[in-house]
N, C-alpha and C. Protein backbone atom coordinates (compact mmCIF):
# COMPACT_ATOMS: atom_id res chain seq x y z
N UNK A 1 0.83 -1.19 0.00
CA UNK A 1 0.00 0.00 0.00
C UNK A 1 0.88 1.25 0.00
N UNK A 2 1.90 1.20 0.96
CA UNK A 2 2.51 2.43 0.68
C UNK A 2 3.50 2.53 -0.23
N UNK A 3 3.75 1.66 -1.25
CA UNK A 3 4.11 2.00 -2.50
C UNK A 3 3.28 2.58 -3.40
N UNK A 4 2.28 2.10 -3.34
CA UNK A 4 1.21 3.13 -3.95
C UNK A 4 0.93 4.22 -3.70
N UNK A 5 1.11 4.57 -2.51
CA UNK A 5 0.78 6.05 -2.22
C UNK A 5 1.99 6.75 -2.28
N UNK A 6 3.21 6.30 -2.29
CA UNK A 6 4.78 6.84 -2.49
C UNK A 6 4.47 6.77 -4.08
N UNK A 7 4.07 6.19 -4.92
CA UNK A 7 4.08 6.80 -6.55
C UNK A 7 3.27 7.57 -6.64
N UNK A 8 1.54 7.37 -6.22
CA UNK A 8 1.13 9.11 -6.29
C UNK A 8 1.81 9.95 -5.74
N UNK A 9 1.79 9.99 -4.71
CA UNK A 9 2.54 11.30 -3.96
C UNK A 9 3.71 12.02 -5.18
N UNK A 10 4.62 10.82 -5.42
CA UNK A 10 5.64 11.57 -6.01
C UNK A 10 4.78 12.23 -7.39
N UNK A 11 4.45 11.44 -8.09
CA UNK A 11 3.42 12.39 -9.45
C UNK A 11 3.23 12.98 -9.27
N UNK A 12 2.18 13.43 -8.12
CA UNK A 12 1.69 14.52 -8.01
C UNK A 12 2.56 15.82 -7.30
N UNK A 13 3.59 15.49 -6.63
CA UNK A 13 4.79 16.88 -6.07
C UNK A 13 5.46 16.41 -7.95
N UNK A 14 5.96 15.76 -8.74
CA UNK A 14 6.32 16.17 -9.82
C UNK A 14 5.43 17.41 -10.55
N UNK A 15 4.23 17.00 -10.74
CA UNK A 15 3.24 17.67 -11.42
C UNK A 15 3.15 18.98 -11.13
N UNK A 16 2.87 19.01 -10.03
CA UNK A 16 2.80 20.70 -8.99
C UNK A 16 3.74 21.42 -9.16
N UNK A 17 5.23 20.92 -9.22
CA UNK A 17 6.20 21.81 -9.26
C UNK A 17 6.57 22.16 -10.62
N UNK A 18 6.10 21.55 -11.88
CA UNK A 18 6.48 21.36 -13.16
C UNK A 18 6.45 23.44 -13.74
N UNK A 19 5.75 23.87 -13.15
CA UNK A 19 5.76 25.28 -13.82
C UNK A 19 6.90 26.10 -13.15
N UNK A 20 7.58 25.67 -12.14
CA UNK A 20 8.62 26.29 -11.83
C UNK A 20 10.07 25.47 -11.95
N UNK A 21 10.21 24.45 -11.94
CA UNK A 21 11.16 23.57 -11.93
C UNK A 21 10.79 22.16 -12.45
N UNK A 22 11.91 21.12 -13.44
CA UNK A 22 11.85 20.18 -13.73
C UNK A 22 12.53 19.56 -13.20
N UNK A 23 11.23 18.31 -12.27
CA UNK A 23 12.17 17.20 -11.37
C UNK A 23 12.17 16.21 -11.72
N UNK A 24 12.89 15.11 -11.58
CA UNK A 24 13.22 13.95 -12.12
C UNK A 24 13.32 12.82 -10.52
N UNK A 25 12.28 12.51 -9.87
CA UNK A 25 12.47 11.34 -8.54
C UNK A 25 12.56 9.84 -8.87
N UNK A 26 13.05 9.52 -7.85
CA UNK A 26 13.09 8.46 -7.70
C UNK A 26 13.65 7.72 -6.49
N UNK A 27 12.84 6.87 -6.26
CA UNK A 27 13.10 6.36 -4.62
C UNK A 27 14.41 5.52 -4.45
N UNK A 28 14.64 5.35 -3.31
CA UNK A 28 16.03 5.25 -3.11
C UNK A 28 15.81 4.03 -1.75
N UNK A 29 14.54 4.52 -0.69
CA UNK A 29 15.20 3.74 0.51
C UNK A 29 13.74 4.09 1.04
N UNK A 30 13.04 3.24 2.06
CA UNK A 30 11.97 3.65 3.12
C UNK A 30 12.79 3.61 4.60
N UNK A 31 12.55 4.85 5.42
CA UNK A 31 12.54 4.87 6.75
C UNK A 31 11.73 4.96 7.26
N UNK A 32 11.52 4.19 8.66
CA UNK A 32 10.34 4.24 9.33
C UNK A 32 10.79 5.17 11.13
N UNK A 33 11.87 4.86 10.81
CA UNK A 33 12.31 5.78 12.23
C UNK A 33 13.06 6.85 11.25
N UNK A 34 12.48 8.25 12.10
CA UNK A 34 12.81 9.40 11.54
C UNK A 34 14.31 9.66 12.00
N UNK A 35 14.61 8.94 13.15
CA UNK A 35 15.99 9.14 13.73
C UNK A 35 17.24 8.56 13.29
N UNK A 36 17.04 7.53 12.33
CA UNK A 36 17.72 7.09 11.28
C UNK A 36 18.23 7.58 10.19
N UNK A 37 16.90 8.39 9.30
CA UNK A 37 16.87 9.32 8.54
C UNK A 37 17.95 10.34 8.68
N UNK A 38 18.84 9.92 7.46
CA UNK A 38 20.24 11.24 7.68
C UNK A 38 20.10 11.38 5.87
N UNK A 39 19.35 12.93 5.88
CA UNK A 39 19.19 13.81 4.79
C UNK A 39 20.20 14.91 5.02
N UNK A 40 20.13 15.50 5.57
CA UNK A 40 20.98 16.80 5.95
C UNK A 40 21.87 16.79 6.90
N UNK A 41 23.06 17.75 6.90
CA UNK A 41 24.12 17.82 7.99
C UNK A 41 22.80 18.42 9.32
N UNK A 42 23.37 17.57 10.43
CA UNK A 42 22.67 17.90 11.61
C UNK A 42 22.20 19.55 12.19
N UNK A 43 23.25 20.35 11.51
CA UNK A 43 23.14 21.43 11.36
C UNK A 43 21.97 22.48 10.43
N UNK A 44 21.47 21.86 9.27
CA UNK A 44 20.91 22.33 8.26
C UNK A 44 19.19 22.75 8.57
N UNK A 45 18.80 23.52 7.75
CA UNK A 45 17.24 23.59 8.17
C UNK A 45 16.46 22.68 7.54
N UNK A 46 15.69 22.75 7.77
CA UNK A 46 14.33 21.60 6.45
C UNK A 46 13.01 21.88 6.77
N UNK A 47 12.54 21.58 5.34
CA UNK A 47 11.38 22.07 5.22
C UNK A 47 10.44 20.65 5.05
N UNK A 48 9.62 20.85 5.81
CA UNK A 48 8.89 19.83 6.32
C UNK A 48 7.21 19.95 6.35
N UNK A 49 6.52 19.08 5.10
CA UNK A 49 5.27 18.60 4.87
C UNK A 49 4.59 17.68 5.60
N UNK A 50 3.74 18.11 6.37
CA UNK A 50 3.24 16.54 7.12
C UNK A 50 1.71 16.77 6.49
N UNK A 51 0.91 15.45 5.97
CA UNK A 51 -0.21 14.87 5.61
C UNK A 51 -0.28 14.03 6.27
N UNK A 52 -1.50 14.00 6.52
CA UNK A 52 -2.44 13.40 7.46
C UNK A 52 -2.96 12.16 6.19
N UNK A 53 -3.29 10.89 6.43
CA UNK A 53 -3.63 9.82 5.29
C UNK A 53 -4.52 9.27 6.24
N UNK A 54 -5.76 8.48 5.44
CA UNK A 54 -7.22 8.23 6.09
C UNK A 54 -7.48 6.94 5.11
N UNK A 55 -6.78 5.22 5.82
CA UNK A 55 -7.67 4.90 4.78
C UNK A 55 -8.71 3.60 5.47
N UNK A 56 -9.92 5.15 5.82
CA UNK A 56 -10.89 3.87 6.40
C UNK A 56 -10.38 3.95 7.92
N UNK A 57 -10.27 2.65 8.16
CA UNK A 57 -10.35 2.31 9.75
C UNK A 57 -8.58 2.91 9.62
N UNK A 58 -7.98 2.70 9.01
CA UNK A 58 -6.34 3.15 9.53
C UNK A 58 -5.71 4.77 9.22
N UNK A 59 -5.50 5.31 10.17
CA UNK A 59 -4.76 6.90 9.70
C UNK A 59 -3.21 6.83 10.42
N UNK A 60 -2.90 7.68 9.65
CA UNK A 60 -1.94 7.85 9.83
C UNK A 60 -0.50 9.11 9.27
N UNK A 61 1.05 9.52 9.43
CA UNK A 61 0.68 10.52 8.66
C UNK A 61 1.93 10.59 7.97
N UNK A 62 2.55 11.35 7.06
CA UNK A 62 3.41 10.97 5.79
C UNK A 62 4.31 12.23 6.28
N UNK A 63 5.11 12.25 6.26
CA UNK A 63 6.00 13.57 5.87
C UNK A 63 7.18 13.55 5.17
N UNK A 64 6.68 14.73 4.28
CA UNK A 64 7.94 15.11 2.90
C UNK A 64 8.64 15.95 3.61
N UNK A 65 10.04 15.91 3.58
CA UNK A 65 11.28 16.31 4.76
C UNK A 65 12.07 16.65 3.07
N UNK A 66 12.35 18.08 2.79
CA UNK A 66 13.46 18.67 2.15
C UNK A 66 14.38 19.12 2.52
N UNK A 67 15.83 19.03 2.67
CA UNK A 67 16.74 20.05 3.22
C UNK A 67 16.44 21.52 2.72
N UNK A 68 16.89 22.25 2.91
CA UNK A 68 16.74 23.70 2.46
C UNK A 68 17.48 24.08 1.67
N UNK A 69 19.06 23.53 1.46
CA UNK A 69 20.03 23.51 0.80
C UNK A 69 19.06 23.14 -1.05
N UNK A 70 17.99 22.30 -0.93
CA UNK A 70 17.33 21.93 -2.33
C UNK A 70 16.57 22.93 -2.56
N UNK A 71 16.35 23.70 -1.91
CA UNK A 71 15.10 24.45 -2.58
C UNK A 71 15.77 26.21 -2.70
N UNK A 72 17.06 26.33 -1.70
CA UNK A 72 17.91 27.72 -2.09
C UNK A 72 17.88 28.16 -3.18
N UNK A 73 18.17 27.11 -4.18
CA UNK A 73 18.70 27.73 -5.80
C UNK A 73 17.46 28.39 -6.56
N UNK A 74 15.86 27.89 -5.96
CA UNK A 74 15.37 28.09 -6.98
C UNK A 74 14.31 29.38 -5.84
N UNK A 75 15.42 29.74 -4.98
CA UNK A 75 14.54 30.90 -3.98
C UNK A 75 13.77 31.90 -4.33
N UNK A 76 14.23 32.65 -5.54
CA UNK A 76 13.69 33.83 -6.06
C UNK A 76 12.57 33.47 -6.60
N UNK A 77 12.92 32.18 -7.56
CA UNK A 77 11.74 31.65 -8.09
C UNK A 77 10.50 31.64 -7.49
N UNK A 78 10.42 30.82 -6.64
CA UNK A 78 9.02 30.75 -6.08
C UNK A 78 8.91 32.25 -4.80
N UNK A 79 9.96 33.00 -4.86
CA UNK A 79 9.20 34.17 -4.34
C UNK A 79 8.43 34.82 -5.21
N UNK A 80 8.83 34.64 -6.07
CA UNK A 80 8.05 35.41 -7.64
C UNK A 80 6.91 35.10 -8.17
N UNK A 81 7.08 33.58 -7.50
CA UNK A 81 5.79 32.90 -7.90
C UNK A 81 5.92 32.30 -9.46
N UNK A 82 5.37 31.27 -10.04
CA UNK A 82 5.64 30.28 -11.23
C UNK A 82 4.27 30.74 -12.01
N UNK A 83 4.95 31.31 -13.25
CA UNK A 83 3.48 31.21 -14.43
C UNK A 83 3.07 29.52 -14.67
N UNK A 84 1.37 29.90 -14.56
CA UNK A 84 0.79 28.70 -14.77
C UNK A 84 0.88 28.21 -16.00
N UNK A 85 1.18 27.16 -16.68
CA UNK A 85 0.85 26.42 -18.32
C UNK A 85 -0.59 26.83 -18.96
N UNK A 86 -0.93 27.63 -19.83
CA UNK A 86 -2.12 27.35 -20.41
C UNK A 86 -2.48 25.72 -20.95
């Protein structure tokens, strides 16, 4: 199940971001302890998505964890905001 929801998810953060930046994902590894999880020098900031997931009797909740170091380059950009595709 949560491969399935790890390929939507990713489509859809591909899709969303497509008017400002072209991403190319692909999975690499599942962690289930966040304390394991070594994305960034211990030092670094991150930007952090948490969703809430409902399916039925089970919830539970997902979080997309970016370093900040990924999203610097394209800073101006989305201060500016991304023209939409007709």
């Amino acid at each position: 199940v949560m491969d399935v929801v790890t390929k939507k998810l990713v489509a859809n953060l591909v899709h969303s971001w497509e008017s400002i930046i072209h991403l190319e994902a692909s999975k690499v590894n599942d962690e289930t302890n966040p304390q394991l999880a070594n994305i960034a020098e211990p030092e670094e900031m991150l930007l952090v998505a948490r969703f809430n997931l409902d399916f039925g009797k089970e919830t539970g909740s997902f979080y997309f964890v970016l370093p900040y170091s990924m999203v610097e380059p394209i800073k101006q950009q989305l201060e500016l905001g991304a023209s939409r595709p007709d």
